[in-house]
N, C-alpha and C. Protein backbone atom coordinates (compact mmCIF):
# COMPACT_ATOMS: atom_id res chain seq x y z
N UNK A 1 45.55 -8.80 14.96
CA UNK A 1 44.43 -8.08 15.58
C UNK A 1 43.09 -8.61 15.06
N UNK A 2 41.98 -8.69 15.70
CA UNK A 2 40.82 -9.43 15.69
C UNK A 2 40.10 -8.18 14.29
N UNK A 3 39.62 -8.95 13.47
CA UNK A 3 38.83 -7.90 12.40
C UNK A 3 37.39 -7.67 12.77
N UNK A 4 37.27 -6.03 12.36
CA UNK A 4 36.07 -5.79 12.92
C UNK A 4 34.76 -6.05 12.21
N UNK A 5 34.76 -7.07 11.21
CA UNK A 5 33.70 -7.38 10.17
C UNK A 5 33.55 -8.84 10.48
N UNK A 6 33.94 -9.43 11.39
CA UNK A 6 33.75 -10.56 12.36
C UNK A 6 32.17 -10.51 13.07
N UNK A 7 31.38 -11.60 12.90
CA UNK A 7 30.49 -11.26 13.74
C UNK A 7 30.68 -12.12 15.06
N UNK A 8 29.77 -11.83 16.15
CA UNK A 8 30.54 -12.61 17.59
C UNK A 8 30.29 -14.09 18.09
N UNK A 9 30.96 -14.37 18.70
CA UNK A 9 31.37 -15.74 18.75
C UNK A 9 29.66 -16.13 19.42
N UNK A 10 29.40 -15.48 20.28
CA UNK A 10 27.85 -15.94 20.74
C UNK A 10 26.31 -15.93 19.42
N UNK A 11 26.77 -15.41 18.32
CA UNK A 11 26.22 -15.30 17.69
C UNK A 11 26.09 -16.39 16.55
N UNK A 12 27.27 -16.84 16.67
CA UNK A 12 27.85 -18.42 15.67
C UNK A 12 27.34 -19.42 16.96
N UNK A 13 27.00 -19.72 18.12
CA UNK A 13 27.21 -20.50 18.94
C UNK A 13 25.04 -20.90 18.64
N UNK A 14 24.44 -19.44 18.76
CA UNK A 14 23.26 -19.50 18.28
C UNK A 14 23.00 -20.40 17.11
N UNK A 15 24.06 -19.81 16.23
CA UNK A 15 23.23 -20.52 14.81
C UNK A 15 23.94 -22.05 14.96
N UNK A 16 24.55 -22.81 15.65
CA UNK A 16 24.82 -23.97 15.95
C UNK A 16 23.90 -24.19 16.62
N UNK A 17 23.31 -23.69 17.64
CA UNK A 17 22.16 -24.26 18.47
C UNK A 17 20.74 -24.75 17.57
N UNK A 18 20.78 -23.47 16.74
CA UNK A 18 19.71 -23.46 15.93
C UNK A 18 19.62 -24.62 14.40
N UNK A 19 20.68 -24.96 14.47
CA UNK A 19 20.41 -26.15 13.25
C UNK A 19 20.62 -27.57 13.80
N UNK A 20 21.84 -27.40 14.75
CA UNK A 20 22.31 -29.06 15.51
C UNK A 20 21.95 -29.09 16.92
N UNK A 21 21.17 -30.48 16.54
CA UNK A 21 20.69 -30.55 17.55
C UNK A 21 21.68 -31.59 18.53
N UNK A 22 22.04 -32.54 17.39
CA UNK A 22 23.32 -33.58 18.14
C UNK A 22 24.53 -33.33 19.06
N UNK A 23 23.84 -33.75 20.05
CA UNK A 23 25.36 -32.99 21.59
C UNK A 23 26.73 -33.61 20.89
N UNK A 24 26.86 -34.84 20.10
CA UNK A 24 28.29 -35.39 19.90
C UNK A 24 28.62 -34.32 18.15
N UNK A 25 27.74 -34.20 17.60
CA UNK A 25 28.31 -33.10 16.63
C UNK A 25 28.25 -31.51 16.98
N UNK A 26 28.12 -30.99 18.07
CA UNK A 26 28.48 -29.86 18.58
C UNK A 26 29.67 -30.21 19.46
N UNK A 27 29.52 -31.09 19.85
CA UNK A 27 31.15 -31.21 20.57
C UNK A 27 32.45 -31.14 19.35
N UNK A 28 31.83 -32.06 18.60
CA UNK A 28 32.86 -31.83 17.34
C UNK A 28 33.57 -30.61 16.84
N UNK A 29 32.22 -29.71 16.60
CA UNK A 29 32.76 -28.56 16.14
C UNK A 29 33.58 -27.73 17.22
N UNK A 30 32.96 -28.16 18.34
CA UNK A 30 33.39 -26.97 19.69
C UNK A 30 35.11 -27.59 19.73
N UNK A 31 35.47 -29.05 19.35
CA UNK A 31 36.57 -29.66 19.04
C UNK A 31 37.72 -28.74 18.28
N UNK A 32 36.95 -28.83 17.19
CA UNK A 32 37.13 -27.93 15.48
C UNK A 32 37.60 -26.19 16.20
N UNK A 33 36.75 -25.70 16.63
CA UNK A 33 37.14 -25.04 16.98
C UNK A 33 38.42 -24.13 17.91
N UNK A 34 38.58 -25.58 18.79
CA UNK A 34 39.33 -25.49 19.68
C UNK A 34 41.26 -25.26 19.08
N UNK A 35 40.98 -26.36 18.24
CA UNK A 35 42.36 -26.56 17.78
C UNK A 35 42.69 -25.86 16.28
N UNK A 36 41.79 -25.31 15.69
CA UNK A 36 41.63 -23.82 15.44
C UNK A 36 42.13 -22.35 15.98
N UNK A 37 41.94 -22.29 17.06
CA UNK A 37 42.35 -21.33 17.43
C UNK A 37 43.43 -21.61 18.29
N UNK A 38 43.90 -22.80 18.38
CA UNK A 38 45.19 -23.03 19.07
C UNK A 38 46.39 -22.92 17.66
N UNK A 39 46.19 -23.34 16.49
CA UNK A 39 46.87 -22.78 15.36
C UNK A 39 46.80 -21.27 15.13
N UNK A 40 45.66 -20.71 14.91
CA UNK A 40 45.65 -19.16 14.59
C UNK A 40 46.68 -19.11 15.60
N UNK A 41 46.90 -19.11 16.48
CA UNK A 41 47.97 -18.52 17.88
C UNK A 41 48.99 -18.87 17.66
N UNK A 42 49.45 -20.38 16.99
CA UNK A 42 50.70 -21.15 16.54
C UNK A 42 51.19 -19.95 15.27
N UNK A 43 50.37 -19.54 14.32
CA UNK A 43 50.89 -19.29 13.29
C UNK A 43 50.78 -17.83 12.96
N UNK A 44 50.48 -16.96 14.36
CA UNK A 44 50.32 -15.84 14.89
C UNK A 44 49.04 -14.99 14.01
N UNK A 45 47.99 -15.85 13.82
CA UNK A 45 47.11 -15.15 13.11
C UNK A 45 45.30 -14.66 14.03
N UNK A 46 44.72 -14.39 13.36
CA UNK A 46 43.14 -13.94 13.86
C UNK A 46 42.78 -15.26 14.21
N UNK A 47 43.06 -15.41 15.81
CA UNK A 47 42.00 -16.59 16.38
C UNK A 47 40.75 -16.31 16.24
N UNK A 48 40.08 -15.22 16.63
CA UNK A 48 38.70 -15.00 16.41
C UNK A 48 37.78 -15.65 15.07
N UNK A 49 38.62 -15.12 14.26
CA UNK A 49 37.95 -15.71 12.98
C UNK A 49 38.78 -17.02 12.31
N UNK A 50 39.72 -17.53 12.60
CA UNK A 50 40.04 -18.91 12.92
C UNK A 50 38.60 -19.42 13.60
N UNK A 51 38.70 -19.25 14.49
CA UNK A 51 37.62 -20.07 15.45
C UNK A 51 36.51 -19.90 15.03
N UNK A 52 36.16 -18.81 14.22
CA UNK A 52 34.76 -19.15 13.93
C UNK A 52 34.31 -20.05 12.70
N UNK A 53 35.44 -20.23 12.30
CA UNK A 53 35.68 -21.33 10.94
C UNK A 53 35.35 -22.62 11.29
N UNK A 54 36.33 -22.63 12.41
CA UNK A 54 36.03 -24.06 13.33
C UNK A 54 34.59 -24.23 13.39
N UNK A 55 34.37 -23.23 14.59
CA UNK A 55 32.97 -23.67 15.27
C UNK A 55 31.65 -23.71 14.34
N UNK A 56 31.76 -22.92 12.92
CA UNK A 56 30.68 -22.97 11.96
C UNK A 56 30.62 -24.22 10.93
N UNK A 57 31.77 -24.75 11.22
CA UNK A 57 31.90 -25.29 9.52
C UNK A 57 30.98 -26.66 9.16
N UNK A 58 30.25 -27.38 10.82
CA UNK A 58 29.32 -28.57 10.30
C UNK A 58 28.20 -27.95 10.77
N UNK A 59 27.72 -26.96 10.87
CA UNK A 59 26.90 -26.46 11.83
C UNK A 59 25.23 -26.82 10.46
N UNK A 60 25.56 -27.10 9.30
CA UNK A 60 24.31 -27.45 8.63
C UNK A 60 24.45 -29.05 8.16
N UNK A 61 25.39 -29.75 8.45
CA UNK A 61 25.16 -31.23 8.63
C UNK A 61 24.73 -32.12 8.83
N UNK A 62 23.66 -31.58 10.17
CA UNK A 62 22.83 -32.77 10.37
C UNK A 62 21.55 -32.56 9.67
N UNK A 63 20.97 -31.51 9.28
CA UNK A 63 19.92 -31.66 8.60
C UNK A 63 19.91 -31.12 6.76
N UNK A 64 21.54 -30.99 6.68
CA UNK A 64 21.86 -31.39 5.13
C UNK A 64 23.13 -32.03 4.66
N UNK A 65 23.04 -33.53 5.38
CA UNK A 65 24.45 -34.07 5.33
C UNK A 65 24.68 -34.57 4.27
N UNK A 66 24.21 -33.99 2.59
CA UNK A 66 25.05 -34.48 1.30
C UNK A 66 25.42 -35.41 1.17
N UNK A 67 24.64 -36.76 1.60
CA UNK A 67 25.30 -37.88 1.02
C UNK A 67 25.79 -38.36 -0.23
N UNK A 68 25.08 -37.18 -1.35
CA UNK A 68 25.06 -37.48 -2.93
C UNK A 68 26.82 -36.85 -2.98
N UNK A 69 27.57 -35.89 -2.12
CA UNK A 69 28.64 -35.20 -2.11
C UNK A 69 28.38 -34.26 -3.59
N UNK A 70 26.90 -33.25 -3.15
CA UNK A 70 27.15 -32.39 -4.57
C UNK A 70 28.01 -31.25 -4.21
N UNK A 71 28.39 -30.81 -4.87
CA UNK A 71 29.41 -29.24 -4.62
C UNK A 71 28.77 -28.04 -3.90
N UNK A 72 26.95 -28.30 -4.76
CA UNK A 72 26.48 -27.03 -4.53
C UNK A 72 25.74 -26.86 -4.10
N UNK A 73 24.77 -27.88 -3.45
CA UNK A 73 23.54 -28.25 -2.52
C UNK A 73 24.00 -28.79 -1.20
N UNK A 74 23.24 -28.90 -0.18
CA UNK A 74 23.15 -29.41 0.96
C UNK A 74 24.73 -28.88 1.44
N UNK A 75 25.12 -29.57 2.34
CA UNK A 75 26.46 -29.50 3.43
C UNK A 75 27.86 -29.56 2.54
N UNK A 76 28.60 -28.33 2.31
CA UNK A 76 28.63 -27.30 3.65
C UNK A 76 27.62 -26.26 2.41
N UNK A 77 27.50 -26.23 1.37
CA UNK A 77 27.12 -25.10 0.50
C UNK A 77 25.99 -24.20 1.13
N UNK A 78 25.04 -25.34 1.79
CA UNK A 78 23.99 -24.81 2.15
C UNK A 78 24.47 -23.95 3.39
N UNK A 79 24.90 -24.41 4.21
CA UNK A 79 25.48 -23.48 5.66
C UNK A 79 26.27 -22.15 4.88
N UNK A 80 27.02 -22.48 3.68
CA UNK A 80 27.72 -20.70 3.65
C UNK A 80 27.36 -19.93 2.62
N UNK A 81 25.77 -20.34 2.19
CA UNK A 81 24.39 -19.75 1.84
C UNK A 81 24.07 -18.67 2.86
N UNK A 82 23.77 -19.36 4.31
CA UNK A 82 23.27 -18.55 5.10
C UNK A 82 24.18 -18.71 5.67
N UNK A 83 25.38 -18.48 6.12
CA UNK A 83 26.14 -17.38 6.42
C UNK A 83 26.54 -16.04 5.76
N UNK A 84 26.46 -16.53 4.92
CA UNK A 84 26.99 -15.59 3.64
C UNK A 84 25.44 -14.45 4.06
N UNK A 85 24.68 -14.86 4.32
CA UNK A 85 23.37 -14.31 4.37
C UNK A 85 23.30 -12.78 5.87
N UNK A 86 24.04 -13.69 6.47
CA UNK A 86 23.94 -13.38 8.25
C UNK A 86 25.37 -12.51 8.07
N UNK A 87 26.43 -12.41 7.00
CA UNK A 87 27.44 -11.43 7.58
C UNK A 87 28.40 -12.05 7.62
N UNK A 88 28.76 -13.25 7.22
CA UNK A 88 29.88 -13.68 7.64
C UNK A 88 31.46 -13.48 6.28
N UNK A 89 32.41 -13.29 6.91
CA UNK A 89 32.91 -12.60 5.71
C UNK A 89 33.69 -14.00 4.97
N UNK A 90 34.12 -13.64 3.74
CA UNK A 90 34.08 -14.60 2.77
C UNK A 90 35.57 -15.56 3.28
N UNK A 91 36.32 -14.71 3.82
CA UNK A 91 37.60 -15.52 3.81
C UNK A 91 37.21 -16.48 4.87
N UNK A 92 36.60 -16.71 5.81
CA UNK A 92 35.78 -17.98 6.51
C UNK A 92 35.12 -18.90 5.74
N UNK A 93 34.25 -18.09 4.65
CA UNK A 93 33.37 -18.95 3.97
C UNK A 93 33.95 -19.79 2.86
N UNK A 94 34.94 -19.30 2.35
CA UNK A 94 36.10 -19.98 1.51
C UNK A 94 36.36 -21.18 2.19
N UNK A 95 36.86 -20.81 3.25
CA UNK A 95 37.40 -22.13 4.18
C UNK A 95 37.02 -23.34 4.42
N UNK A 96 35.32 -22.76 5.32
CA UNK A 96 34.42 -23.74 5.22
C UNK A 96 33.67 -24.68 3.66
N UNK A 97 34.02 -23.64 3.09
CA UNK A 97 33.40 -24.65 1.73
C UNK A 97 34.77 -25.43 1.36
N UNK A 98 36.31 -25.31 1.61
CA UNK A 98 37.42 -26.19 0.95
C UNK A 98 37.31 -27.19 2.23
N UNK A 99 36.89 -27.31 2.95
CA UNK A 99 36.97 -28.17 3.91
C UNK A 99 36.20 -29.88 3.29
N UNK A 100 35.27 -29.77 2.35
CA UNK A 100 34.50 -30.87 1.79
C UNK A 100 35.37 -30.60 0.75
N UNK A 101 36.30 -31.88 0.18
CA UNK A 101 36.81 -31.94 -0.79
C UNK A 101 36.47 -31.84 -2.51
N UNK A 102 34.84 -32.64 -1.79
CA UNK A 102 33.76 -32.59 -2.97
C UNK A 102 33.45 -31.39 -3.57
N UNK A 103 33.61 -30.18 -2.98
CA UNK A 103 33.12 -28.48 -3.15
C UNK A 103 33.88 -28.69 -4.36
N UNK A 104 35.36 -28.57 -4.42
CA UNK A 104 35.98 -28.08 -5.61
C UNK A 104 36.84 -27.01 -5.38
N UNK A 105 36.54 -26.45 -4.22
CA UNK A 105 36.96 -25.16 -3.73
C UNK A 105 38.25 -25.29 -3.44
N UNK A 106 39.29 -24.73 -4.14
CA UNK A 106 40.94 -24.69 -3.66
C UNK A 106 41.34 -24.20 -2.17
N UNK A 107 42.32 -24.70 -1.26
CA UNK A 107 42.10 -24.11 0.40
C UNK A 107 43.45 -23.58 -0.05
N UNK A 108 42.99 -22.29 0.11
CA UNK A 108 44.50 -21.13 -0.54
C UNK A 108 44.68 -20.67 0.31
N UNK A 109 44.43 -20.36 1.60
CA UNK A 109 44.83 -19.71 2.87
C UNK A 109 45.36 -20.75 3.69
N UNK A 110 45.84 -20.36 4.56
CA UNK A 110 46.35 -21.20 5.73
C UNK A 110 45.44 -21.81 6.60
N UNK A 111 44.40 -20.57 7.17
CA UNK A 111 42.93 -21.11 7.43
C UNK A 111 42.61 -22.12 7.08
N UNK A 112 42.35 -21.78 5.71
CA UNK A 112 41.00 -23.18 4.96
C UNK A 112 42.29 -24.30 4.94
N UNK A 113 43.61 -24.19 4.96
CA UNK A 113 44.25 -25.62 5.06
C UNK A 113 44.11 -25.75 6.11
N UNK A 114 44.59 -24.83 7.79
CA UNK A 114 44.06 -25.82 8.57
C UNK A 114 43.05 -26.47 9.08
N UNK A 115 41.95 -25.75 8.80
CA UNK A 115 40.61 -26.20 8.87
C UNK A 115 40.10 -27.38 8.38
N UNK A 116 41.14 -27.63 6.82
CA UNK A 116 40.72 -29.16 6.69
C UNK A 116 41.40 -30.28 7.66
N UNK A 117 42.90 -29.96 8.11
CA UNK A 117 43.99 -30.61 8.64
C UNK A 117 43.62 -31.21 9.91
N UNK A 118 42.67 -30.15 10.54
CA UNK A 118 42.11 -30.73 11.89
C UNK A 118 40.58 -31.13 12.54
N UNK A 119 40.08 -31.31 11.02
CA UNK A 119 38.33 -31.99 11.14
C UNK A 119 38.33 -32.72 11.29
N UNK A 120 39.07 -34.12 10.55
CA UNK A 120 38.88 -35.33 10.66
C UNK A 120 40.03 -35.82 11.85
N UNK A 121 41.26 -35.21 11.77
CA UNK A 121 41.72 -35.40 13.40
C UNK A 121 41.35 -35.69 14.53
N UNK A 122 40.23 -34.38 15.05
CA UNK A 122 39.62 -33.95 15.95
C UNK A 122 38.94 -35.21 16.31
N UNK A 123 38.05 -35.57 15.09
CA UNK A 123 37.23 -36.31 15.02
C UNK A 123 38.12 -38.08 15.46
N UNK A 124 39.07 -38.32 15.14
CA UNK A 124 39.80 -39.29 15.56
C UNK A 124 40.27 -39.95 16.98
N UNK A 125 40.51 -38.33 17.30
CA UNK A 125 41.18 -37.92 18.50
C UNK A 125 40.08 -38.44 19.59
N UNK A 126 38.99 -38.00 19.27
CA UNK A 126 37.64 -37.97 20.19
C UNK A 126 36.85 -39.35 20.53
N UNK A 127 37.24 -40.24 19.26
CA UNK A 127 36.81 -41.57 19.48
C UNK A 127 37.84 -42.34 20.02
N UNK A 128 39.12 -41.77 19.99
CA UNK A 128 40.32 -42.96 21.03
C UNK A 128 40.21 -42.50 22.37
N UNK A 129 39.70 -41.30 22.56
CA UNK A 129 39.55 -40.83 24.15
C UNK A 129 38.38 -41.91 24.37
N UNK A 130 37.01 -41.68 23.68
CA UNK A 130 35.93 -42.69 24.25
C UNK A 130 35.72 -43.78 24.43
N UNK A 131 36.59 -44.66 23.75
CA UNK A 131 37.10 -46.49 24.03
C UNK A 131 38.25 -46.70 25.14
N UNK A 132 38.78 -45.39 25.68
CA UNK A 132 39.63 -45.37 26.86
C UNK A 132 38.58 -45.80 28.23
N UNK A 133 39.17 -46.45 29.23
CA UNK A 133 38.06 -46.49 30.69
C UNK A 133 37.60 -45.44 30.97
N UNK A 134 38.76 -44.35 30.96
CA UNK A 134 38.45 -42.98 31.76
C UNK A 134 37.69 -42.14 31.16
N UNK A 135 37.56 -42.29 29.52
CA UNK A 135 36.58 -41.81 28.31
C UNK A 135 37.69 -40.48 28.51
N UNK A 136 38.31 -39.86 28.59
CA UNK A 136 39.73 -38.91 28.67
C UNK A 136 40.74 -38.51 28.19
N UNK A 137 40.24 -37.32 26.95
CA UNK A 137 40.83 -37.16 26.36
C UNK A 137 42.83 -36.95 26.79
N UNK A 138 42.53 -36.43 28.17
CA UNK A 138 43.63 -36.43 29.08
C UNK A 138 44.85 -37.73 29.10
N UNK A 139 44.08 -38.35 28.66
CA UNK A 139 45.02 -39.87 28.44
C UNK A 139 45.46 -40.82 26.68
N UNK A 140 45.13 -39.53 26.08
CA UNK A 140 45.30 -39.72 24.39
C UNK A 140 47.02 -39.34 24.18
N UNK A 141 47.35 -39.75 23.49
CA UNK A 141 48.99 -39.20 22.89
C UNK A 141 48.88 -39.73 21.50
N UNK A 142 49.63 -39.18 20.96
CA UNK A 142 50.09 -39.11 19.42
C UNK A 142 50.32 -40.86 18.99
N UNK A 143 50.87 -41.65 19.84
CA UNK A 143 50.91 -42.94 19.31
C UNK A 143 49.52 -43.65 19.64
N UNK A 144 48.56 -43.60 20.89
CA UNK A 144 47.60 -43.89 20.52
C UNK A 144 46.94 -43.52 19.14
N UNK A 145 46.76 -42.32 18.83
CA UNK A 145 46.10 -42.18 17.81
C UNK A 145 46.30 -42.67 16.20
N UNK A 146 47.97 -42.56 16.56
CA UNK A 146 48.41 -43.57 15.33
C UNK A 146 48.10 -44.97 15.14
N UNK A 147 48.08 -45.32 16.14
CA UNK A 147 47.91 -47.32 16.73
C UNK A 147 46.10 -47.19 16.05
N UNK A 148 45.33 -46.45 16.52
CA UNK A 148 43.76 -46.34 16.10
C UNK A 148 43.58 -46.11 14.16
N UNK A 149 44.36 -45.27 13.88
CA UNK A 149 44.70 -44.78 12.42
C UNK A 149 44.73 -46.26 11.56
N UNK A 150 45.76 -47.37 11.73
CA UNK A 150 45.79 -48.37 11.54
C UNK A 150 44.52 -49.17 11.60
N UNK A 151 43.96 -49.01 12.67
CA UNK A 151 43.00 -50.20 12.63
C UNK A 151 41.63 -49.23 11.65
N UNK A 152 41.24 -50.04 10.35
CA UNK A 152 40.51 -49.39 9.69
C UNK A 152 38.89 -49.92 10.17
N UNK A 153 38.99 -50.59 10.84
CA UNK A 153 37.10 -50.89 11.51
C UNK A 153 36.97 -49.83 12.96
N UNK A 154 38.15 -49.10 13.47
CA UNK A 154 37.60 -48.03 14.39
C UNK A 154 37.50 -46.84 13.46
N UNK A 155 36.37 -46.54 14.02
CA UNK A 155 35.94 -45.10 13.92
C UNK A 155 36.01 -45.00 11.98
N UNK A 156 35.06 -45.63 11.16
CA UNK A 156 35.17 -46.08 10.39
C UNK A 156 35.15 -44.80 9.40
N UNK A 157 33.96 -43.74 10.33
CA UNK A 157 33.80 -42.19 9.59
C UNK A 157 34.58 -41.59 9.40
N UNK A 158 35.99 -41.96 9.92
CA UNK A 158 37.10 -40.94 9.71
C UNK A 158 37.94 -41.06 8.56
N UNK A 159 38.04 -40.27 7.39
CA UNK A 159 38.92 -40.64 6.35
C UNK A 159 40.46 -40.31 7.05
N UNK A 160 41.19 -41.46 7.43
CA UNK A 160 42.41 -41.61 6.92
C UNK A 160 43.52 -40.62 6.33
N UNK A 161 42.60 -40.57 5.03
CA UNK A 161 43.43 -40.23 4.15
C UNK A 161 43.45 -38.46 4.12
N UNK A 162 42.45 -37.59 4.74
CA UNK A 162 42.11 -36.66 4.70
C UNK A 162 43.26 -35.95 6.21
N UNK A 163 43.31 -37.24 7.07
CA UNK A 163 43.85 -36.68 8.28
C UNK A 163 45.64 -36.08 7.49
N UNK A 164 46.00 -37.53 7.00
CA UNK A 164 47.58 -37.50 6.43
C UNK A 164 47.45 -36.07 5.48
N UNK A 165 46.53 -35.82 4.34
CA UNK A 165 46.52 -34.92 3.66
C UNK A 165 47.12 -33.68 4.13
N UNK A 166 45.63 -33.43 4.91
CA UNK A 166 45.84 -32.07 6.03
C UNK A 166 47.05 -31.99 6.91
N UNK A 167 48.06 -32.05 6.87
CA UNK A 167 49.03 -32.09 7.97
C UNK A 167 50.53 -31.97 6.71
N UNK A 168 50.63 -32.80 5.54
CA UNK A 168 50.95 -32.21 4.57
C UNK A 168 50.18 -30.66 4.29
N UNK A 169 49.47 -30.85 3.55
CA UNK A 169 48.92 -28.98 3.30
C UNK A 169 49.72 -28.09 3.67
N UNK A 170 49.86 -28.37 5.24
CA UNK A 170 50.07 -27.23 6.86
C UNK A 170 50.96 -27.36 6.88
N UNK A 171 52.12 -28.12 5.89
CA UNK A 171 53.13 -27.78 5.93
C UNK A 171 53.95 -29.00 7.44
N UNK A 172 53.33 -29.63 8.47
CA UNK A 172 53.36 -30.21 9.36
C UNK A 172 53.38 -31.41 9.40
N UNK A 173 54.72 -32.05 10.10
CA UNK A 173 54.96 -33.72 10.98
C UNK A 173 53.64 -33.88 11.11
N UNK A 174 53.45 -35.56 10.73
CA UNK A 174 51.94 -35.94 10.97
C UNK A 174 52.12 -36.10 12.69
N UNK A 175 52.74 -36.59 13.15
CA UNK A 175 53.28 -36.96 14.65
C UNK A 175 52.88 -35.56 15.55
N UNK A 176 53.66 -34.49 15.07
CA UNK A 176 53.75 -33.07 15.53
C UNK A 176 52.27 -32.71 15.37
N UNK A 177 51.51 -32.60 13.96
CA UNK A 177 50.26 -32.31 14.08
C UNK A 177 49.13 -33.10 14.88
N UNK A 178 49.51 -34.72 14.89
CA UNK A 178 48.29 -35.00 15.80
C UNK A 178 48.20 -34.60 17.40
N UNK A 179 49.88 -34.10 18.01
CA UNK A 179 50.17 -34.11 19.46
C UNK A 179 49.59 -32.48 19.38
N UNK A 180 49.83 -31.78 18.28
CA UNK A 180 49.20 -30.38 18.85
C UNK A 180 47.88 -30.55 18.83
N UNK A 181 47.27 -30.97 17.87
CA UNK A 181 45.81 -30.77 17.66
C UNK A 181 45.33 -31.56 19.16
N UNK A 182 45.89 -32.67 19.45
CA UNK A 182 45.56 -33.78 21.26
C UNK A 182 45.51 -32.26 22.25
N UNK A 183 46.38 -31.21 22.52
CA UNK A 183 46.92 -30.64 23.11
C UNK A 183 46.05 -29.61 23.56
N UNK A 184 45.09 -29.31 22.39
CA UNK A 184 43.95 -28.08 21.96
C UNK A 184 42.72 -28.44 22.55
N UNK A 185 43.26 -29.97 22.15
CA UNK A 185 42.12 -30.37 22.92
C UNK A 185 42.05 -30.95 24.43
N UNK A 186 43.07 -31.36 25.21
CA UNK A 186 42.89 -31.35 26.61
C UNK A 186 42.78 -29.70 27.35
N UNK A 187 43.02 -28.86 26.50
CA UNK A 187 43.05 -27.78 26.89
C UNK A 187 41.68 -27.31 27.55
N UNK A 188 41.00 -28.13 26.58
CA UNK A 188 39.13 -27.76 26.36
C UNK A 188 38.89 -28.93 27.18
N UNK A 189 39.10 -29.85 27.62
CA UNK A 189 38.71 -31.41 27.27
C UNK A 189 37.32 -31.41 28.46
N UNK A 190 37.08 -30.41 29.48
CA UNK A 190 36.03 -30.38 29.99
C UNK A 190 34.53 -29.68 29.15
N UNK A 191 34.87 -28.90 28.42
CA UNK A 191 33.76 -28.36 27.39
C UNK A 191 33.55 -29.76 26.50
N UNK A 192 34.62 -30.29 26.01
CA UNK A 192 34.34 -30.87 25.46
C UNK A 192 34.06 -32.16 25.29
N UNK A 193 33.73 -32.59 27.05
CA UNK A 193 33.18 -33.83 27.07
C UNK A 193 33.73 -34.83 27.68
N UNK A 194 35.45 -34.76 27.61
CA UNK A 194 36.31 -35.26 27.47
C UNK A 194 37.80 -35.31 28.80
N UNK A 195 36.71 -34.71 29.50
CA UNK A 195 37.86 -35.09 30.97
C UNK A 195 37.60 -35.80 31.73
N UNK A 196 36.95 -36.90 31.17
CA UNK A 196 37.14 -38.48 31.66
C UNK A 196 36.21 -38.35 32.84
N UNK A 197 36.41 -40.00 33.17
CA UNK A 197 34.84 -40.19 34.67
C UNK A 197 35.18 -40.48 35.60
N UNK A 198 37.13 -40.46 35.41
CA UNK A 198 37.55 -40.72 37.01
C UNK A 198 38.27 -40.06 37.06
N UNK A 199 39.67 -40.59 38.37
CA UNK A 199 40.95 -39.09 38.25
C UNK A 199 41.43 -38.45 38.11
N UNK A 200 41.37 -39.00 36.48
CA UNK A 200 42.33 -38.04 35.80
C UNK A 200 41.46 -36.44 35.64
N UNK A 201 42.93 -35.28 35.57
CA UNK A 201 42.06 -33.74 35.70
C UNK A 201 43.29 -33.28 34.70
């Protein structure tokens, strides 16, 4: 059942508007989100606040993207500053801070593991759809993404090693986890950019 100390999903969608301005890192999160709440549902838990884990967790990135990777300044610390500020309850904010490995923060829930399991995925997932003709996510499968995994000059931002991690964590086939997380996301794949520029639907 959805908890009532949740604040609402239009209200997280604001404070994404209000810090990112980048259409390809709001797609991300809207990504993040997606396959978020396609687990909360897998693992019969609070999509609501699943998803808002998703949809918050880079939402202070672009204008505090921590390149120094401190624990306690800039991205994500600074975003669950002010969440923490705005209401948001801690077992999200846990999440979002174990999601940067750099935090320190242990991911002791299932949440904050899958939340790490499917950031840099998402993020994988999204650049083998866009070197496709059709740009379609509709036309991604689990061995594309593996075949891309290999080549270490695509999509160079994506740690690797964070995707394999997360999927251990979750307890989950790396194979099984990248075809669900693909799955979450053709689900969305028109929000999210990603239902291609020709036929395919």
């Amino acid at each position: 059942m959805p908890s009532a100390d949740l604040p609402s999903r239009a209200d997280a969608l604001a404070i994404v508007e209000e810090f990112t301005a980048s259409e390809s890192l709001r797609k991300h999160m809207l990504a993040v989100e997606a396959a978020m709440r396609a687990y909360a549902d897998h693992f019969e838990e609070d999509g609501d606040r699943w998803a808002l884990a998703g949809l918050l967790h880079d939402f202070d990135y672009e204008r505090f993207p921590n390149a120094a990777h401190s624990p306690t300044e800039e991205h994500p610390a600074h975003g669950v500053r002010v969440l923490r500020e705005r209401g948001y309850p801690d077992d999200v904010l846990q999440a979002i801070l174990g999601h940067a490995t750099y935090t320190g923060v242990p991911r002791e829930t299932r949440m904050a593991r899958a939340l790490f399991a499917v950031d840099e995925l998402t993020g994988l997932i999204t650049a083998t759809a866009l070197v496709r003709p059709s740009r379609s996510v509709l036309e991604v499968d689990a061995r594309s993404v593996r075949k891309k995994m290999k080549d270490k000059a695509f999509a160079r931002g994506v740690n690797r090693d964070d995707v394999v991690q997360g999927a251990a964590e979750l307890g989950i086939d790396l194979d099984e986890h990248i075809t669900f997380v693909i799955l979450a996301m053709q689900r969305n794949a028109a929000v999210l950019g990603l239902a291609g520029t020709g036929a395919a639907t």
